[in-house]
Structure formats: C-alpha cells, structure tokens
N, C-alpha and C. Protein backbone atom coordinates (compact mmCIF):
# COMPACT_ATOMS: atom_id res chain seq x y z
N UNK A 1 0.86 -1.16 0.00
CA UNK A 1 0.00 0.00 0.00
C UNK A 1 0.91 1.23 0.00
N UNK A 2 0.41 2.26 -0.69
CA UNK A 2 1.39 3.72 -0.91
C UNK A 2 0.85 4.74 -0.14
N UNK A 3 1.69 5.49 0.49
CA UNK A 3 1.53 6.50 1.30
C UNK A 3 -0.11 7.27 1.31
N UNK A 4 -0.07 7.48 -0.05
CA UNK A 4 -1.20 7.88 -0.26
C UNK A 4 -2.47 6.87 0.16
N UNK A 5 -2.24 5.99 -0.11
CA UNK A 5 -3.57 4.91 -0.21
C UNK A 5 -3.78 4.98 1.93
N UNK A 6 -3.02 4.69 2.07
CA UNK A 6 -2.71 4.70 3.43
C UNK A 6 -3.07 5.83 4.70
N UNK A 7 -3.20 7.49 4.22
CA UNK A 7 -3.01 8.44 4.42
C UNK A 7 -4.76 8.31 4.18
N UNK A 8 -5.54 7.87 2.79
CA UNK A 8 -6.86 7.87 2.55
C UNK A 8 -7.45 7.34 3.66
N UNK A 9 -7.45 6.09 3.68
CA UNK A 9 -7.61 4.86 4.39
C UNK A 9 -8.04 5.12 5.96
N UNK A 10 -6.75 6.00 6.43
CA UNK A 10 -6.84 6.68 7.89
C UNK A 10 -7.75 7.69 7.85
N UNK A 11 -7.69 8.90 7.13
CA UNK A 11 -8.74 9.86 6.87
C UNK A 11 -10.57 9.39 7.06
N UNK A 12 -10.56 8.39 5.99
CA UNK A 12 -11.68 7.92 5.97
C UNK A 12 -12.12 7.27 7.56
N UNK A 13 -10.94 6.35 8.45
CA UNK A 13 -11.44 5.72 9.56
C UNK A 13 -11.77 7.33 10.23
N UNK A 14 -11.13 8.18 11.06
CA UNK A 14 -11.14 8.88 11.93
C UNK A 14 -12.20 9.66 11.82
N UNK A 15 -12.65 10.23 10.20
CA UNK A 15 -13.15 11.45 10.20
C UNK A 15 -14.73 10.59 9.73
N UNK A 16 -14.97 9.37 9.24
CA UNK A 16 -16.35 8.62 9.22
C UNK A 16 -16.88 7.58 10.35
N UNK A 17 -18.06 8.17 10.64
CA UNK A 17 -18.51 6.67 11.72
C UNK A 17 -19.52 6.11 10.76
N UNK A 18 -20.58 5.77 11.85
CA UNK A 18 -21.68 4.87 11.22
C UNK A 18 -22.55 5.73 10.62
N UNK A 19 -23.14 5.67 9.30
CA UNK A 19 -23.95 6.76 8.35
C UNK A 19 -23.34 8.08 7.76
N UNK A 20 -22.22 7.61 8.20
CA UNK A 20 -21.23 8.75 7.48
C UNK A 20 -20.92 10.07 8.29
N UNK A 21 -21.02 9.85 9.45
CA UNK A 21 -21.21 10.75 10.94
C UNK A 21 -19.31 11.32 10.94
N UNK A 22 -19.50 12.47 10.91
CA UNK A 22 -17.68 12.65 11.67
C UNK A 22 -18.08 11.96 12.83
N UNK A 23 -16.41 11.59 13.40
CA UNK A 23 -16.73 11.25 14.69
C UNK A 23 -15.57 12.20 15.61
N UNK A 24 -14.67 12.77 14.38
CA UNK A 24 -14.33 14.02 15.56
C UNK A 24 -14.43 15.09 14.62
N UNK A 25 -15.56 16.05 15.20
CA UNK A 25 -15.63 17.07 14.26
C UNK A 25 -14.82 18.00 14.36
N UNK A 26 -14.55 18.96 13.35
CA UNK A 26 -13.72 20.08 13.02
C UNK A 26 -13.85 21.12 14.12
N UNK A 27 -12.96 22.04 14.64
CA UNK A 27 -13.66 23.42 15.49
C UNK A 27 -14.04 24.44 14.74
N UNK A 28 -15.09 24.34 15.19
CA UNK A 28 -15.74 25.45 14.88
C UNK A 28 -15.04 27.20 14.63
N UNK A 29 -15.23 27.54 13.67
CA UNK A 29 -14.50 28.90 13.26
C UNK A 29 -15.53 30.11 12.91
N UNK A 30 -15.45 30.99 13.75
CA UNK A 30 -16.39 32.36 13.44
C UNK A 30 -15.49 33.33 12.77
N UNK A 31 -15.93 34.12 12.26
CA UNK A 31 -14.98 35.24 11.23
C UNK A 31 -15.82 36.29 11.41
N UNK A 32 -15.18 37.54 12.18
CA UNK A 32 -16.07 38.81 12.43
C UNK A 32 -15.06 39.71 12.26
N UNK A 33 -15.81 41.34 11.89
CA UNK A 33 -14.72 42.09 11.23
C UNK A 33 -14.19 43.01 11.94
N UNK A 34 -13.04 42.76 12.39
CA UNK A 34 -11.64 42.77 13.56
C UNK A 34 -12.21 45.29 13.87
N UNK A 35 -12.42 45.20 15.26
CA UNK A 35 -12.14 46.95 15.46
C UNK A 35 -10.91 47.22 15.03
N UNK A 36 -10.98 48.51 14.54
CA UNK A 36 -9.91 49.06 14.01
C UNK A 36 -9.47 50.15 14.69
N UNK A 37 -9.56 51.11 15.42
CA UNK A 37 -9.12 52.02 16.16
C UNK A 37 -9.30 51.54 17.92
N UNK A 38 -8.46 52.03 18.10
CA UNK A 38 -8.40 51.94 19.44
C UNK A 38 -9.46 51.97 20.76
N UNK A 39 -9.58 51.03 21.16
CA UNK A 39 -10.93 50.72 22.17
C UNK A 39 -12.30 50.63 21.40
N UNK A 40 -12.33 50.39 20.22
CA UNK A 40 -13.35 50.05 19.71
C UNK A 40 -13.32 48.65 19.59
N UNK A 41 -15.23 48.20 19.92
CA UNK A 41 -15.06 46.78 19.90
C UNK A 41 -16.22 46.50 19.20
N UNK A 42 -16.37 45.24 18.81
CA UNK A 42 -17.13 44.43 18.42
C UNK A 42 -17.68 43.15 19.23
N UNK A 43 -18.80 42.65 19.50
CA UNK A 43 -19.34 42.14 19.72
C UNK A 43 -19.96 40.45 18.81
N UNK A 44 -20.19 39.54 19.53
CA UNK A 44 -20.29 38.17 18.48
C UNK A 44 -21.22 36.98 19.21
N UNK A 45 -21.38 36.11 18.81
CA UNK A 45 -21.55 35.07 19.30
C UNK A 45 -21.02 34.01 17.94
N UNK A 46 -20.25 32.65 19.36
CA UNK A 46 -19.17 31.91 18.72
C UNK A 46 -20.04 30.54 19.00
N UNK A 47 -20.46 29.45 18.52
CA UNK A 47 -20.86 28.04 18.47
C UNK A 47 -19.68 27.44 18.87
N UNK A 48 -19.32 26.43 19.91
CA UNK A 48 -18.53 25.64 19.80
C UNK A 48 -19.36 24.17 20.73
N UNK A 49 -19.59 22.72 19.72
CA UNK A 49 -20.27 21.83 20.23
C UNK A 49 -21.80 22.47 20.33
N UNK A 50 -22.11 22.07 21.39
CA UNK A 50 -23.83 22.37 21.15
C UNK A 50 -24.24 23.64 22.17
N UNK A 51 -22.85 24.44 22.73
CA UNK A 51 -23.06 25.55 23.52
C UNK A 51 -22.90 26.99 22.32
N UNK A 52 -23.52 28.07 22.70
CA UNK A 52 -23.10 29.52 22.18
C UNK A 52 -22.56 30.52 23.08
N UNK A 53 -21.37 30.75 22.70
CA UNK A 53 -20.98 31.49 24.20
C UNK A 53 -21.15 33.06 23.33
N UNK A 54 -21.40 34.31 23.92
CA UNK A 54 -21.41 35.73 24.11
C UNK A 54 -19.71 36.32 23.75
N UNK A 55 -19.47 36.92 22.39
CA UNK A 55 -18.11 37.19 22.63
C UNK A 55 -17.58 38.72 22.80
N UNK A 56 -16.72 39.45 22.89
CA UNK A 56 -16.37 40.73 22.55
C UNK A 56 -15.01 40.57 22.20
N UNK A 57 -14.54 41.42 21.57
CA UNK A 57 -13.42 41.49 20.86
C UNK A 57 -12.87 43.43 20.49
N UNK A 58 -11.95 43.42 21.39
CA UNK A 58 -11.64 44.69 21.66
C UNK A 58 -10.33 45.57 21.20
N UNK A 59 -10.39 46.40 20.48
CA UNK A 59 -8.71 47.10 19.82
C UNK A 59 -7.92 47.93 20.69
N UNK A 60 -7.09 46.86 21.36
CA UNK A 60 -6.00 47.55 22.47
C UNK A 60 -5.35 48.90 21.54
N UNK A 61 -4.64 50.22 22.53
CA UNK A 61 -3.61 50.80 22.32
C UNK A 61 -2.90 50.61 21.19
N UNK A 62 -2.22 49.50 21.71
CA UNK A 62 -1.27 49.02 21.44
C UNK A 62 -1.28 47.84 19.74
N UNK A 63 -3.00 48.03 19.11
CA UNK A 63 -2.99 47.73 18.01
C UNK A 63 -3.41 45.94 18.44
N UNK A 64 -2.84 45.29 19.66
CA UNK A 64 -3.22 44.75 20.11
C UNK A 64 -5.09 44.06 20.21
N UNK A 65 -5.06 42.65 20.54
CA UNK A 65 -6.28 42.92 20.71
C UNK A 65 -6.88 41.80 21.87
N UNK A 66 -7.81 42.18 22.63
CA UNK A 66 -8.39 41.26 23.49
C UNK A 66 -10.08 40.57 23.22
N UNK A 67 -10.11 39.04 23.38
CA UNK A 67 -11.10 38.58 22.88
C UNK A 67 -11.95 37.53 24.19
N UNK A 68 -12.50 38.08 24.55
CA UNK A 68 -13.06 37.34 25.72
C UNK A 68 -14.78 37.15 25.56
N UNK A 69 -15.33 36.00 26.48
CA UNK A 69 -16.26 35.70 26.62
C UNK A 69 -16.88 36.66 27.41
N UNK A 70 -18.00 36.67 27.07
CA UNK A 70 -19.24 37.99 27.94
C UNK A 70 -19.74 37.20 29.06
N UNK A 71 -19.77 35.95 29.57
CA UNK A 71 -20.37 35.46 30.93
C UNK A 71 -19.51 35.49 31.62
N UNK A 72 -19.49 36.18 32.77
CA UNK A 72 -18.97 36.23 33.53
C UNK A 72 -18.65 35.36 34.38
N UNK A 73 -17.42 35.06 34.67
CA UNK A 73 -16.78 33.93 35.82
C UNK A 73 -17.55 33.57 37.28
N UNK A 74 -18.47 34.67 37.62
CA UNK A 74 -18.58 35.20 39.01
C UNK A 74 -20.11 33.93 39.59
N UNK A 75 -21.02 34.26 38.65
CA UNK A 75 -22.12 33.65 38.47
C UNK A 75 -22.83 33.59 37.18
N UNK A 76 -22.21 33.50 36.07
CA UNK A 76 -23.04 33.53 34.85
C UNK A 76 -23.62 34.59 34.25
N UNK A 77 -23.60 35.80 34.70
CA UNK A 77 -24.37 36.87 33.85
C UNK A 77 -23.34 37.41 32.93
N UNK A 78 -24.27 37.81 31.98
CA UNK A 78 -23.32 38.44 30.88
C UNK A 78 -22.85 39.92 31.06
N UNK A 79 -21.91 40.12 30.80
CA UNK A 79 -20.81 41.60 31.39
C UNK A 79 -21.14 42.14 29.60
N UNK A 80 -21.21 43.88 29.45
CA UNK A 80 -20.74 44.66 28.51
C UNK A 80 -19.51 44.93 28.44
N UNK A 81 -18.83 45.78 27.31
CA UNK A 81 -17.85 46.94 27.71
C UNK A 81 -18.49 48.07 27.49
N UNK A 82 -17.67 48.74 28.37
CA UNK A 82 -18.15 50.05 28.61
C UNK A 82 -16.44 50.58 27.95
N UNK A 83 -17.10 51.78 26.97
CA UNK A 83 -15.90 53.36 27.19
C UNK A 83 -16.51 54.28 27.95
N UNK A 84 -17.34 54.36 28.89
CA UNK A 84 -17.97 55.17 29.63
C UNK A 84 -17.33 54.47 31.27
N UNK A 85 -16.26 54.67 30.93
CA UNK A 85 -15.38 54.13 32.07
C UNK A 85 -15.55 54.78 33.60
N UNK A 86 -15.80 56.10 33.57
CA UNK A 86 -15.90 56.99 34.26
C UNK A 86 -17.24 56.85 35.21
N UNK A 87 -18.01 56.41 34.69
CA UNK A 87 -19.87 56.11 35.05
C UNK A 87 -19.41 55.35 35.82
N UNK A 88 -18.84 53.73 35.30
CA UNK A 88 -18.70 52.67 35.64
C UNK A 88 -17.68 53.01 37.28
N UNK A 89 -16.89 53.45 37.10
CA UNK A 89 -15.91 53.89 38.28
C UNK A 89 -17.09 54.45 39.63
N UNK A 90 -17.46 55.47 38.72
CA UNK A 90 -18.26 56.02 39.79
C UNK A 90 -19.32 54.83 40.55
N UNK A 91 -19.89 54.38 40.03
CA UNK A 91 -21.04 53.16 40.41
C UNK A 91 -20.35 52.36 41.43
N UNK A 92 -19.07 52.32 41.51
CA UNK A 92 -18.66 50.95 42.22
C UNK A 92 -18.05 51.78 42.92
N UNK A 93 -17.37 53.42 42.90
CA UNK A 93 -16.36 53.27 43.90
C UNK A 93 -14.71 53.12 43.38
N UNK A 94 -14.63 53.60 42.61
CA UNK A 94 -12.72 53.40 41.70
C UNK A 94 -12.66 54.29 40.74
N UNK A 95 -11.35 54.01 40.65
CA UNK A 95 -11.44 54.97 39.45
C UNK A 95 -10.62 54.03 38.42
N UNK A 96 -10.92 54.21 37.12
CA UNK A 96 -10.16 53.68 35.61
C UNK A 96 -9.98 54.59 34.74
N UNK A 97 -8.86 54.15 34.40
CA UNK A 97 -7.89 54.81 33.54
C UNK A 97 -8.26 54.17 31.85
N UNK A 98 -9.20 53.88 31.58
CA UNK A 98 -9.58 52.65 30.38
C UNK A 98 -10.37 52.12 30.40
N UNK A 99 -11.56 52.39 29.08
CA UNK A 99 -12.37 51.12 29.22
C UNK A 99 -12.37 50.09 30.05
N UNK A 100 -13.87 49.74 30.00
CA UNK A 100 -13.63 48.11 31.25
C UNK A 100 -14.52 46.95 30.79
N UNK A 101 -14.62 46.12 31.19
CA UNK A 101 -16.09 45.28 30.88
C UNK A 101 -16.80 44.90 31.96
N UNK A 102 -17.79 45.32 32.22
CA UNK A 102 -18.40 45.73 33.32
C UNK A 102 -19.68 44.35 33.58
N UNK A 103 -19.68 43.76 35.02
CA UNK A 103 -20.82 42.82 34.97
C UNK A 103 -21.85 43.94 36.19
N UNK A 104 -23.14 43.96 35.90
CA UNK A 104 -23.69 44.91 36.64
C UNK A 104 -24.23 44.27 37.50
N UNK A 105 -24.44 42.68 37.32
CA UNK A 105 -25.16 41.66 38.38
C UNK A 105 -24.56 41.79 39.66
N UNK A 106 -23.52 41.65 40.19
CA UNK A 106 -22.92 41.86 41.55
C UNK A 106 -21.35 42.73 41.38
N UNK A 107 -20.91 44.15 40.02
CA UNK A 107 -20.65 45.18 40.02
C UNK A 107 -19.03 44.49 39.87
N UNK A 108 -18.94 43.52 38.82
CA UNK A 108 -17.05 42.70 38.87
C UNK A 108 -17.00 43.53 37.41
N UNK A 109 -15.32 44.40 37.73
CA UNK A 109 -14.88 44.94 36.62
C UNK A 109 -13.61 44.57 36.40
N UNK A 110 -13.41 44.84 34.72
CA UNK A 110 -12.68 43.69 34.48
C UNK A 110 -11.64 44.74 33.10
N UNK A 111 -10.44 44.19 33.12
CA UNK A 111 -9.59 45.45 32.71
C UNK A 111 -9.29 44.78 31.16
N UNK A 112 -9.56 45.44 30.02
CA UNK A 112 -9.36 44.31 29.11
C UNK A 112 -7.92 44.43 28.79
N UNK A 113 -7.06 45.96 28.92
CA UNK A 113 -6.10 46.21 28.21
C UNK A 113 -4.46 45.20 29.58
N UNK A 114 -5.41 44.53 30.33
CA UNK A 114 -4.75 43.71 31.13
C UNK A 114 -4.75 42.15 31.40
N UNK A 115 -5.48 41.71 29.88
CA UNK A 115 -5.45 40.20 30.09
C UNK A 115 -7.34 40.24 30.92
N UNK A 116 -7.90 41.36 31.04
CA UNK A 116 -8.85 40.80 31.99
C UNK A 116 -9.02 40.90 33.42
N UNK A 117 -7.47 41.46 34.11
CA UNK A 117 -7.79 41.38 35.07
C UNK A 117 -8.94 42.10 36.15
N UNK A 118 -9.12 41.07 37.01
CA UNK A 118 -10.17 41.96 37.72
C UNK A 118 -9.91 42.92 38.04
N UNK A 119 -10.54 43.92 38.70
CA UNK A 119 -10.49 45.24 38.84
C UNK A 119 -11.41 45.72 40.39
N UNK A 120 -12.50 44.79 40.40
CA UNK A 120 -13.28 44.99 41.66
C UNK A 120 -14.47 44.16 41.33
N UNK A 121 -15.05 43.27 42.34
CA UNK A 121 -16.24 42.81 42.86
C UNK A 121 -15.55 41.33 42.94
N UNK A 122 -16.33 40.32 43.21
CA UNK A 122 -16.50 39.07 43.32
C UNK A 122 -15.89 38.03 42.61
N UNK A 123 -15.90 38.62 41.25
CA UNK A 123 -15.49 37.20 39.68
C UNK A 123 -14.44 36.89 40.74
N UNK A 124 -14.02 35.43 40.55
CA UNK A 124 -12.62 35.12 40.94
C UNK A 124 -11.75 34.82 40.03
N UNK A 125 -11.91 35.28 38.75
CA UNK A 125 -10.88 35.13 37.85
C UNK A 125 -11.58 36.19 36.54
N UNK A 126 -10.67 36.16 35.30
CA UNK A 126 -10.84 36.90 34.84
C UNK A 126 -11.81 36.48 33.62
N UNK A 127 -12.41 37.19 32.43
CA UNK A 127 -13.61 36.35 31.71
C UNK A 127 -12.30 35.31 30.63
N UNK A 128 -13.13 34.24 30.29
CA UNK A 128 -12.85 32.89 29.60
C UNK A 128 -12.12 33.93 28.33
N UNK A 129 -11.23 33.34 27.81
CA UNK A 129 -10.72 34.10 26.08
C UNK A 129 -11.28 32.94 25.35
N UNK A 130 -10.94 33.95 24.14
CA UNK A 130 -10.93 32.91 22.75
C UNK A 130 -9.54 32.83 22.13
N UNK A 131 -9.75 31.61 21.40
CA UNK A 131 -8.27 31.64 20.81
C UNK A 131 -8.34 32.43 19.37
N UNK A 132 -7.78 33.50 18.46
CA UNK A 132 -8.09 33.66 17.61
C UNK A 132 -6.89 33.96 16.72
N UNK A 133 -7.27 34.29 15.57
CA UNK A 133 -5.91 35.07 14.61
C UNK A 133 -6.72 36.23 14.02
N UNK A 134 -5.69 37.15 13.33
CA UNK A 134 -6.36 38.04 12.13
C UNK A 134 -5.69 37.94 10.77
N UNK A 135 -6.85 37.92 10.22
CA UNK A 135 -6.42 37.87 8.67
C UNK A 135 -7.55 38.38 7.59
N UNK A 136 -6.89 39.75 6.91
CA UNK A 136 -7.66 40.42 6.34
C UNK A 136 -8.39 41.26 6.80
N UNK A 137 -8.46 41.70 7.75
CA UNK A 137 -9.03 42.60 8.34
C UNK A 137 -10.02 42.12 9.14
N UNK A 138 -10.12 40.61 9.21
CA UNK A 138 -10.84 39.89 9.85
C UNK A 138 -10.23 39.12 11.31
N UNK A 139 -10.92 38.98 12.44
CA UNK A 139 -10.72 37.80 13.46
C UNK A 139 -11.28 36.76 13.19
N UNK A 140 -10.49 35.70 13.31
CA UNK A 140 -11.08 34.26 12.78
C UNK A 140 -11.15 33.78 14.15
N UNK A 141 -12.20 33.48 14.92
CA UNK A 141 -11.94 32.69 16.32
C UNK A 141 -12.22 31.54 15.86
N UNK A 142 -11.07 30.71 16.69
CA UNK A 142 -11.38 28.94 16.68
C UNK A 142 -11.51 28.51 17.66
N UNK A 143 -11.49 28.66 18.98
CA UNK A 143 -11.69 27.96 20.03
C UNK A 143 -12.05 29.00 21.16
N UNK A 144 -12.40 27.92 22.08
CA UNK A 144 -12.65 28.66 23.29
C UNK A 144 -11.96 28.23 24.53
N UNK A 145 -11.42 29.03 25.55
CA UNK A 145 -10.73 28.37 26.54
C UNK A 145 -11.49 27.05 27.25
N UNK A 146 -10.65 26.20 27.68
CA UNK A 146 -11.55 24.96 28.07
C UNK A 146 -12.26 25.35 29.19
N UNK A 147 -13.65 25.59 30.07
CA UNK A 147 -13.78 24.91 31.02
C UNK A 147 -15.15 26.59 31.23
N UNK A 148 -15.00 27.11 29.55
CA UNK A 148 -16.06 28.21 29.48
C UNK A 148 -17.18 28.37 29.99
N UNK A 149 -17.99 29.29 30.80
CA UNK A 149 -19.15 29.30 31.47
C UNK A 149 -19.30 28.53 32.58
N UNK A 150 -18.49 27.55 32.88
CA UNK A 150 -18.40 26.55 34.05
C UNK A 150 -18.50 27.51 34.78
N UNK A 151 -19.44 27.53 35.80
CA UNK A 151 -19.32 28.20 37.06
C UNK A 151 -19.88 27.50 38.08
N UNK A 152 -18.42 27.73 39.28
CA UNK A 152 -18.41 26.67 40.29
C UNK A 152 -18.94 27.28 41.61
C-alpha cells in the first residue's frame, strides 16, 4: 500500500462513523470584522459543540487585541464593555484609567487592556478568552478556553 492509499484509508477511519457521521468534528470557526481604532469593539456570538458562548473582541492601544467571553466567571451573567469608564468607576467606587467590561449583576470589573484582570467585585478570575488570529481585516476565532461558562 502507498503512502497515499494509506493516508486515505486513515482519513476515511477517523473522520467517518456509522452513516457517514464525523466522529471528531472540526472546530468550529467564526470570522467577524476585527475593530480598528483603538478601544473600539465588536461584539459576536461563537458556536462551539452544542453551547453559544457571548463574545467581545476589543482594539488595544497598542494595536493589540483582546477577545473574551461575555459570561462572567462570578455567576453567569453576561458583562458589557463600557468606554464610559468613568460612570462605571463612579457606580462601584474606583477609578479607571480605560475602558472596562463591566458585569452589573454583583458590580465585577474587568480590565481588558490587562489580560482581563479583575479590577473589583466578586469574579474570581478573569472572563474565559478565545483563541483567535487576524487575517484580512478579519478575526477568525477557533476555540474557546476549556472549562467556558463553568461556574463553580
């Protein structure tokens, strides 16, 4: 048998079950069209398996960009961003220097131009990312961090 025949052969076992079923399907890939100036974001929802998670996707400073899930770590509600950073400060008590993404359910703010980190209330960690690239002026997300929306 030749590389090729061989290379088929495997293709066909892994990627067919019974009725012609993948049996490990592909990840799922969303394509949304990437902010372009600074602290401007976009908003999404990403399919991965039989969940839809809430996404945002935000244009750091630095050209940079941050792509995180909108449910919040804390208890499940979904967080905005805010550039009305200043409101948000005031409401809780702080002050920010930067946009934030704000959960209003129990007041957890969340720093995007820092990975996420918290900033104030409850979340005990920061929101879930996505894995993504850009190309073309586009974000292609393919995955989602493992263990998304789990809240313990």
């Amino acid at each position: 048998m030749n590389r090729r025949s061989l290379l088929g052969r495997l293709s066909a076992l892994f990627t067919l079950g019974p009725g012609s079923e993948p049996l490990f399907a592909a990840p799922a890939e969303t394509s949304i069209a990437a902010p372009k100036e600074p602290w401007a974001a976009t908003t999404f929802d990403y399919s991965s398996q039989s969940r839809t998670f809430p996404g945002v996707a935000v244009r750091l400073p630095d050209q940079g960009l941050y792509v995180a899930c909108r449910i919040c770590p804390h208890q499940g509600c979904a967080f905005d961003y805010q550039t009305d950073f200043e409101t948000v400060g005031d409401i809780v008590g702080e002050e920010f220097s930067n946009p934030v993404m704000f959960c209003r359910c129990h007041m957890s703010v969340f720093d995007p131009a820092n990975g996420g980190r918290v900033l104030n209330g409850p979340a005990p960690r920061p929101p879930w990312t996505f894995t993504t690239r850009e190309l073309d002026g586009n974000i292609v997300i393919t995955s989602i961090e493992p263990g998304a929306g789990d809240i313990r």
